[in-house]
Protein backbone atom coordinates (compact mmCIF):
# COMPACT_ATOMS: atom_id res chain seq x y z
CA UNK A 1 72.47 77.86 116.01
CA UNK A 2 72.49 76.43 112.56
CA UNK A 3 75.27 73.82 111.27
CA UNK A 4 77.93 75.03 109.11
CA UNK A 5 77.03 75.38 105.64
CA UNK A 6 78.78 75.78 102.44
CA UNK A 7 78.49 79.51 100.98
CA UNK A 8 76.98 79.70 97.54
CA UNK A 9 80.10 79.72 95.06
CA UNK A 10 81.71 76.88 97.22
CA UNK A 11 78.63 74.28 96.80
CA UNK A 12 80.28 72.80 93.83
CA UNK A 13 83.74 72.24 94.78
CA UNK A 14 82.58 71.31 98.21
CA UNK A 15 80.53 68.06 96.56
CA UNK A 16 83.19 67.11 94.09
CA UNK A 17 85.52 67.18 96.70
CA UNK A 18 83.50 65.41 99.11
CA UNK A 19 82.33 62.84 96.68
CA UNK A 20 86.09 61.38 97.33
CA UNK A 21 85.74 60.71 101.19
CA UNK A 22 86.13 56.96 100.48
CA UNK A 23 89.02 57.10 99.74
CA UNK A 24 89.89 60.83 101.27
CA UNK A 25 93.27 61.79 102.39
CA UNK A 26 94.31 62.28 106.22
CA UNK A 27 95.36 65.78 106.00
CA UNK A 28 93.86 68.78 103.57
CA UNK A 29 95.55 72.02 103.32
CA UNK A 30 92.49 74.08 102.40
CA UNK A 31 93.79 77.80 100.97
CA UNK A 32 93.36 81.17 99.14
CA UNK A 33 93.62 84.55 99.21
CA UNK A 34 91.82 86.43 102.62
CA UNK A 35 88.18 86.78 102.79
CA UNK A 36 86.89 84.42 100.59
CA UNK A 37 85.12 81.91 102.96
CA UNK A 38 87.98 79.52 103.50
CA UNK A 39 86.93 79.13 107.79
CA UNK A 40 83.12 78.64 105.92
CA UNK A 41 84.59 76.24 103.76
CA UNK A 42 86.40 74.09 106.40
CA UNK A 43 83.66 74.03 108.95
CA UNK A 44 80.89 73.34 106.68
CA UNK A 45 83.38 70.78 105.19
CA UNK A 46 83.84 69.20 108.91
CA UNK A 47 79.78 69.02 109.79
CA UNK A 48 79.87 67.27 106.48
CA UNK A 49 82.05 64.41 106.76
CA UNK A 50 80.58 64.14 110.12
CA UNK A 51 76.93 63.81 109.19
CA UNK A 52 75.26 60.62 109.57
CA UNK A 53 72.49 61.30 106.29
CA UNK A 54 74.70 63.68 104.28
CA UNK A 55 72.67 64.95 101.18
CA UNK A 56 74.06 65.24 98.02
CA UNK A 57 77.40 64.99 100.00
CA UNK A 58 76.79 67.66 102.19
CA UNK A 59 75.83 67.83 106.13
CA UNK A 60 71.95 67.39 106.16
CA UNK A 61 71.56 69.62 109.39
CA UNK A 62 68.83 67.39 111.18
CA UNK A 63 70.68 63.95 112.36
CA UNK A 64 72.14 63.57 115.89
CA UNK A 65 75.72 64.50 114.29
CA UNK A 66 74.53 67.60 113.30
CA UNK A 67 72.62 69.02 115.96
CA UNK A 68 75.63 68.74 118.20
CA UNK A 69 78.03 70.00 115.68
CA UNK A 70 75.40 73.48 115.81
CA UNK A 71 75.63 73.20 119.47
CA UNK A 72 79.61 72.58 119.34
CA UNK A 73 79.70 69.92 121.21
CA UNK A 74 80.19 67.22 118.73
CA UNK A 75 82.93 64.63 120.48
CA UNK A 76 84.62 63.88 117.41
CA UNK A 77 85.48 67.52 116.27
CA UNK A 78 87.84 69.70 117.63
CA UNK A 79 88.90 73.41 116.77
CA UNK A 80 92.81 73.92 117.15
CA UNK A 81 93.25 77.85 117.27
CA UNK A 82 94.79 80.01 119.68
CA UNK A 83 93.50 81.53 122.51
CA UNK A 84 92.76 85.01 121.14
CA UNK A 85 90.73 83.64 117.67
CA UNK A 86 88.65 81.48 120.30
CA UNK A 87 87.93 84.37 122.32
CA UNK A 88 86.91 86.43 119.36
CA UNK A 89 84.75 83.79 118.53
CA UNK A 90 82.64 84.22 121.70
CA UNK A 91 84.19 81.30 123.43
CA UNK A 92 83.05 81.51 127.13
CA UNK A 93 87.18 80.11 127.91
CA UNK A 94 89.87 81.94 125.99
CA UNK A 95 91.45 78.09 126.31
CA UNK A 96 90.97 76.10 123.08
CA UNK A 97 87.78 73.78 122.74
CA UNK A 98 91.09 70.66 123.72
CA UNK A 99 93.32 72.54 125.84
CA UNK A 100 94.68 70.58 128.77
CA UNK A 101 92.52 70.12 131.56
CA UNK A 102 93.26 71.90 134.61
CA UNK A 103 95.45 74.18 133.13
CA UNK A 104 95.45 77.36 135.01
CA UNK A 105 96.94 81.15 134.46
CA UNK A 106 94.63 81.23 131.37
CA UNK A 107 92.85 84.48 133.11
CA UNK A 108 96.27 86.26 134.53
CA UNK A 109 97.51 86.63 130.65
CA UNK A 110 96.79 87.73 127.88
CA UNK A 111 95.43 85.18 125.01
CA UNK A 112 97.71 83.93 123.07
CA UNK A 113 97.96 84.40 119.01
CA UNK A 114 99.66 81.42 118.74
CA UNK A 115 98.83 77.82 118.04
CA UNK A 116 100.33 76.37 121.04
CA UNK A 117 102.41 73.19 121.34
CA UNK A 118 99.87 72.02 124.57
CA UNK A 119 97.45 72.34 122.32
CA UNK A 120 98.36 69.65 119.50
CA UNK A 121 99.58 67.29 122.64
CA UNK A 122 95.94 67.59 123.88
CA UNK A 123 94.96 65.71 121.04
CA UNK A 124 97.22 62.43 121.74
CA UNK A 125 94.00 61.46 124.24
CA UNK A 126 91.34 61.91 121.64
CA UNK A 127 93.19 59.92 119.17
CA UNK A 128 93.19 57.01 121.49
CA UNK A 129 89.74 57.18 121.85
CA UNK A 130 87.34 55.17 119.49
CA UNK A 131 84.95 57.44 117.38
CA UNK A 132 81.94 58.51 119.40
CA UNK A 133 79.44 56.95 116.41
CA UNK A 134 82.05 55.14 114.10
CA UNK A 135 82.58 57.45 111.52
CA UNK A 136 85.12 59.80 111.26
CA UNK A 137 87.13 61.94 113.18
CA UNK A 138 87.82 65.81 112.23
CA UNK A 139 90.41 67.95 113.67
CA UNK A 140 90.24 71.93 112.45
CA UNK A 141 93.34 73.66 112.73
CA UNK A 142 93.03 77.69 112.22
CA UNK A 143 94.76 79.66 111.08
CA UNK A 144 97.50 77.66 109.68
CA UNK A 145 100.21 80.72 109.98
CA UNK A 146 99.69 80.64 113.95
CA UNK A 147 101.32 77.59 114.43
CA UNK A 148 104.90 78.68 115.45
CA UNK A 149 108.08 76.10 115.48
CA UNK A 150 107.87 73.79 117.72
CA UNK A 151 103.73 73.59 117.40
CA UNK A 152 104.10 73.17 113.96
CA UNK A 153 106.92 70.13 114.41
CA UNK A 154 104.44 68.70 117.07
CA UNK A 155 101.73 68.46 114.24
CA UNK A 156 104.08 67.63 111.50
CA UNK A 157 105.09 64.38 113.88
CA UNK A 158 101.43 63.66 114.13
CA UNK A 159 100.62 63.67 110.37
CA UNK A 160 103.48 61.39 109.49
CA UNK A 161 101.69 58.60 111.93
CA UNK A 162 98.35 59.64 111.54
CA UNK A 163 95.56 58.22 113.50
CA UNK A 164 93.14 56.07 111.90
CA UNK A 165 89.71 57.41 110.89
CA UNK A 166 90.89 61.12 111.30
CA UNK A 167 91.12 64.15 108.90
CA UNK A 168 93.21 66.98 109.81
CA UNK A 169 91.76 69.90 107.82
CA UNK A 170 94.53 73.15 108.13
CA UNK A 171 93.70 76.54 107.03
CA UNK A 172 95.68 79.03 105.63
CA UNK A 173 95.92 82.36 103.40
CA UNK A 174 99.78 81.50 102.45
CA UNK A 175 101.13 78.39 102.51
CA UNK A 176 104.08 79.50 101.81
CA UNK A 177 104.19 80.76 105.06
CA UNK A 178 103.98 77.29 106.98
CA UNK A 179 106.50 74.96 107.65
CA UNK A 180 107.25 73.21 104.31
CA UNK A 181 108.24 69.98 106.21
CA UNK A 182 103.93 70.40 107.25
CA UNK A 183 103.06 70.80 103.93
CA UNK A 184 104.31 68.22 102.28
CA UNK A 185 102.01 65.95 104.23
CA UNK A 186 98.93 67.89 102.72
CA UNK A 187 97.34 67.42 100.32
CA UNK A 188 95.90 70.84 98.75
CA UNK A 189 92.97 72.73 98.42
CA UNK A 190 93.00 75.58 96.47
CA UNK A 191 89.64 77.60 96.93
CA UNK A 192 89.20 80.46 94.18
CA UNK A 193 87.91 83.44 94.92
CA UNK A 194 84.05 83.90 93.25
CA UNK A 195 83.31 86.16 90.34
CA UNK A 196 82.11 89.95 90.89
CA UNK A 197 78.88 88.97 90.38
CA UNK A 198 78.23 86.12 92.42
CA UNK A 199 80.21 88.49 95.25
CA UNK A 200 78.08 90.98 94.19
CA UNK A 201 74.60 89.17 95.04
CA UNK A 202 75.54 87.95 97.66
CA UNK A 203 76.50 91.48 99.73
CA UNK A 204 72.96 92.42 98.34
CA UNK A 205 72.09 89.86 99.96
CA UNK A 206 73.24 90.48 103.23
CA UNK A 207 72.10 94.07 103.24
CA UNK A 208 75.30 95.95 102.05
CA UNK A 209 74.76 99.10 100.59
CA UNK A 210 77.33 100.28 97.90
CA UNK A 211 78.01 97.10 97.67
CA UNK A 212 80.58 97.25 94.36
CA UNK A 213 82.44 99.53 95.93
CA UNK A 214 83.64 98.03 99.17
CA UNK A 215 83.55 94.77 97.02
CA UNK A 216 86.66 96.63 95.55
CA UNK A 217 87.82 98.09 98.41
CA UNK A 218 88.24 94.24 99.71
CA UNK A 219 90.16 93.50 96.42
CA UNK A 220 86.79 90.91 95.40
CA UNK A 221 86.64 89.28 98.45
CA UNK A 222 82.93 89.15 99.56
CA UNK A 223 83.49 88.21 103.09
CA UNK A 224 86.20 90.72 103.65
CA UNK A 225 84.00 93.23 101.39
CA UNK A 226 81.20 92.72 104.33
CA UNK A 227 83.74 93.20 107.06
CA UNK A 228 84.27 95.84 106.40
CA UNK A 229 80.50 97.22 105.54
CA UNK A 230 80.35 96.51 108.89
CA UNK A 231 82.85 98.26 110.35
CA UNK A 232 80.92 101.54 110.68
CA UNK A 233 83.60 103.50 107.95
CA UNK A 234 83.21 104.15 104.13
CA UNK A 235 84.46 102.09 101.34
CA UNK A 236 86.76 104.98 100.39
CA UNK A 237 87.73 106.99 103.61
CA UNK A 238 87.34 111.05 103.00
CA UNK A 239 90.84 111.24 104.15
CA UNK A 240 92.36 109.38 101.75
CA UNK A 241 90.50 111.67 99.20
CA UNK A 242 91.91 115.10 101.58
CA UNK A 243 95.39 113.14 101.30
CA UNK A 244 94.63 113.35 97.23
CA UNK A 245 93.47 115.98 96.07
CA UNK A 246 96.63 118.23 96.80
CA UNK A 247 98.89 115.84 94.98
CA UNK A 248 97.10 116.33 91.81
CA UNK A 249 97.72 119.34 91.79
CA UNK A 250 101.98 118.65 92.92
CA UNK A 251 101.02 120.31 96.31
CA UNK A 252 101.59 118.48 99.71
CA UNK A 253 98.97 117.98 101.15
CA UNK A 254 98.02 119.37 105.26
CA UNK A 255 99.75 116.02 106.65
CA UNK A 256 99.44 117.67 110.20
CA UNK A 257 95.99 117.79 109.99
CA UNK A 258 95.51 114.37 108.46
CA UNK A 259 97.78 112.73 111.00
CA UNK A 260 95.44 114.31 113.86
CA UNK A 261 92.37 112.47 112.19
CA UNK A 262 93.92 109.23 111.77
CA UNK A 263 95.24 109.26 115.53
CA UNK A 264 92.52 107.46 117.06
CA UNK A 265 92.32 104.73 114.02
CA UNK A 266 94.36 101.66 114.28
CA UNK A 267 97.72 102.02 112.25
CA UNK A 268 97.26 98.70 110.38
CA UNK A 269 93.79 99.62 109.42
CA UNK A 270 95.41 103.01 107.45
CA UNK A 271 98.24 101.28 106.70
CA UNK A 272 96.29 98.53 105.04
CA UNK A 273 94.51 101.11 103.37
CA UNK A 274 97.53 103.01 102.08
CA UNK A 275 98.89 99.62 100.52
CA UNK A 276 95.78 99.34 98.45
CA UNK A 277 96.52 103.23 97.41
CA UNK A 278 99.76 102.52 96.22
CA UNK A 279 98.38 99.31 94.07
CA UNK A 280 96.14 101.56 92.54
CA UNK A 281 98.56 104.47 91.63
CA UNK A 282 100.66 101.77 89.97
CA UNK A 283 98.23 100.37 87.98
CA UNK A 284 96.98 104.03 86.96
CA UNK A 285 100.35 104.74 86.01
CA UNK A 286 100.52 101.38 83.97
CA UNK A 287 97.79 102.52 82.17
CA UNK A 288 95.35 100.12 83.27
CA UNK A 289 92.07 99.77 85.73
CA UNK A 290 92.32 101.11 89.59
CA UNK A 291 91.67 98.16 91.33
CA UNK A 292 90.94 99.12 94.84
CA UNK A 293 89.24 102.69 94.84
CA UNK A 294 87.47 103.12 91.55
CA UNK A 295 85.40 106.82 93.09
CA UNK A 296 88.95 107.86 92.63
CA UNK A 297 90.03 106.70 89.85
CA UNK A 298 90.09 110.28 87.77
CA UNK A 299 92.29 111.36 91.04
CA UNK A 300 94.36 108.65 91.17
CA UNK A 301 95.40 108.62 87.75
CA UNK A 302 96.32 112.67 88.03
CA UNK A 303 98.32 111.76 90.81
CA UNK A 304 100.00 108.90 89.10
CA UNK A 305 100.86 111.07 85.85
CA UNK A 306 102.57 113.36 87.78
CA UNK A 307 104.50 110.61 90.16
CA UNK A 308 107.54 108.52 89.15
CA UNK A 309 107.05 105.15 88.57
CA UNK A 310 110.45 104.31 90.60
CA UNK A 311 109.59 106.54 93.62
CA UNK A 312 105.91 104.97 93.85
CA UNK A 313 107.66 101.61 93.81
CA UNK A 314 109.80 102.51 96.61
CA UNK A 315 107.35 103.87 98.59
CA UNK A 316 105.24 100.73 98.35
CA UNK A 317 108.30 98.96 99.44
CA UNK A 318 108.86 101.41 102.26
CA UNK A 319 105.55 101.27 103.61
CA UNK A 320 105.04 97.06 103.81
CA UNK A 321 108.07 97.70 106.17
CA UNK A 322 105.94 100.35 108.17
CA UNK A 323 103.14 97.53 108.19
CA UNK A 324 105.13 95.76 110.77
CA UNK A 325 105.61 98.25 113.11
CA UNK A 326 101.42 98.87 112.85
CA UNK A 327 100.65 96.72 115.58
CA UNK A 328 103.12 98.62 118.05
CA UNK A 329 103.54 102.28 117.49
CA UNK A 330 105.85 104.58 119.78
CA UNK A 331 103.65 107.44 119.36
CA UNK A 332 99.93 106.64 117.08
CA UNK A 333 100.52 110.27 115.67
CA UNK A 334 104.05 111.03 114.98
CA UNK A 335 103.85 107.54 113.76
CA UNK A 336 100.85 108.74 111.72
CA UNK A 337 102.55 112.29 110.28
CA UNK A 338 105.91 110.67 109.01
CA UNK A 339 104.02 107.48 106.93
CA UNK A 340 101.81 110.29 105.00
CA UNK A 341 105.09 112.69 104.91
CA UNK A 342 106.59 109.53 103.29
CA UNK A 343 103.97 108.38 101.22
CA UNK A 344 102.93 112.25 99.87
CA UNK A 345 106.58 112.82 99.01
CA UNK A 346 107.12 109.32 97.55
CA UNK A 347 104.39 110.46 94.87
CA UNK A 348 105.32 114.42 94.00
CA UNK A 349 107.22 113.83 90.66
């Protein structure tokens, strides 16, 4: 297991970022949009400040600090993420790396998706305790949208007396979707998303085929982009195309038959894939670029000349309120049959 290291179109930020640890704030809001590296970011940032010979400001990946940071055992860093990101993670515990000792149940329920407020508490103890080799101290909280209420007050109460030598780094797609009270006592981050080509040799790289087009299909986020590469699918699903190629011609399409084959997919998976459908028929029928699917852009753009502009719009609308039923359908297929009905009436002019 290697330390965490910086991915290639974050090397320079990370340094002139880093170059400023003398004088470095106590808590970091690190952010962007999804799939661009921001966990990378925050990790390799953490085995950084905690690296005893950093190089060029960066974790050198041989001293004492960062062999146990590879092994995760490092004293002076802790994770902060609930139970079900730590179990996804391959954690042996579904418990966080600090949960309360002796805590027990863990096994009888299901892991948690939230931060949890026994979880920030069961920090108080490592705070009191001097740094295991002087330096610093790094807590990683992740994701930042997970902390509910009363965690999030619990941290918030933390940062306003922080603990000496200690950097609270917090990561999050939307900030806007924190507590505002939390981050106020951040100071931000902003990661930008790299260019199309540096995304672009980089899922080379990593042994993506095709890799421009699920580069698009992840709306130019590499790590997203190689996500889903991985996921065993195509960058543009044949059904969307079967969904398609009817409305070109102001036919509906065989939604029966299309709800049967999306049965045994998760909801939010066609859901999300929908969304990135409608984006595109909007911007065909702006006249500009498809953003998401360019193999259909010809199709797209037939299907978008024929729609209306307001009807797409609502339909969009419609279906980011069908996103949030995704996780819990009554029925996977009925479920399934009236979204497409929906979204194949929403674009028949």
């Amino acid at each position: 297991m290697s330390t965490a290291q910086f991915l290639p179109w974050q090397h320079q930020t990370a340094q002139d970022w880093l170059a400023q640890r003398d004088r470095f704030a106590h808590a970091w809001l690190i952010h962007g949009m999804p799939g661009i590296g921001k966990l990378e970011f925050a990790s390799a940032a953490a085995a950084s400040l905690l690296c005893e010979s950093p190089v060029d400001q960066l974790a050198c990946g041989h001293c004492p600090a960062c062999t146990w940071v590879a092994s995760g055992n490092h004293p002076d860093l802790r994770r902060v993420r609930p139970e079900a990101v730590a179990a996804q993670e391959g954690v042996a515990s579904a418990e966080d790396d600090n949960a309360a000792a002796g805590e027990g149940g863990s096994a009888k329920r299901a892991p948690s998706k939230e931060i949890r407020i026994d979880q920030i508490r069961a920090l108080e103890s490592w705070f009191n305790t001097a740094t295991h080799r002087g330096g610093w101290r790094v807590a990683l909280v992740y994701p930042g949208e997970a902390l509910n209420v009363i965690s999030a007050n619990a941290l918030l109460k933390v940062l306003e007396e922080p603990p000496p030598n200690t950097v609270f780094l917090l990561v999050a797609d939307a900030p806007d979707r924190l507590l505002p009270t939390l981050v106020s006592r951040c100071r931000r981050l902003p990661l930008p998303a790299p260019g199309p080509a540096q995304s672009l040799q980089w899922l080379q790289e990593q042994g993506v085929s095709a890799a421009p087009d699920w580069l698009a299909a992840a709306g130019g986020a590499p790590l997203a982009a190689l996500r889903l590469a991985q996921s065993g699918g195509q960058a543009c699903p044949p059904w969307l195309a079967s969904l398609l190629e009817p409305l070109t011609r102001g036919q509906a399409p065989d939604i029966g038959t299309l709800a049967e084959g999306l049965e045994k997919t998760a909801p939010a998976e066609w859901i999300d894939t929908l969304q990135r459908l409608y984006t595109d028929l909007m911007l065909a029928a702006a006249g500009a670029p498809v953003r998401y699917f360019p193999s259909l852009a010809r199709t797209v753009g037939q299907v978008a000349s024929r729609a209306n502009s307001v009807r797409l719009a609502e339909g969009a609308r419609w279906l980011t309120q069908q996103r949030r039923l995704a996780t819990h359908p009554l029925s996977p297929k009925l479920f399934a049959h009236a979204t497409l009905q929906r979204v194949a009436h929403s674009c028949l002019g």
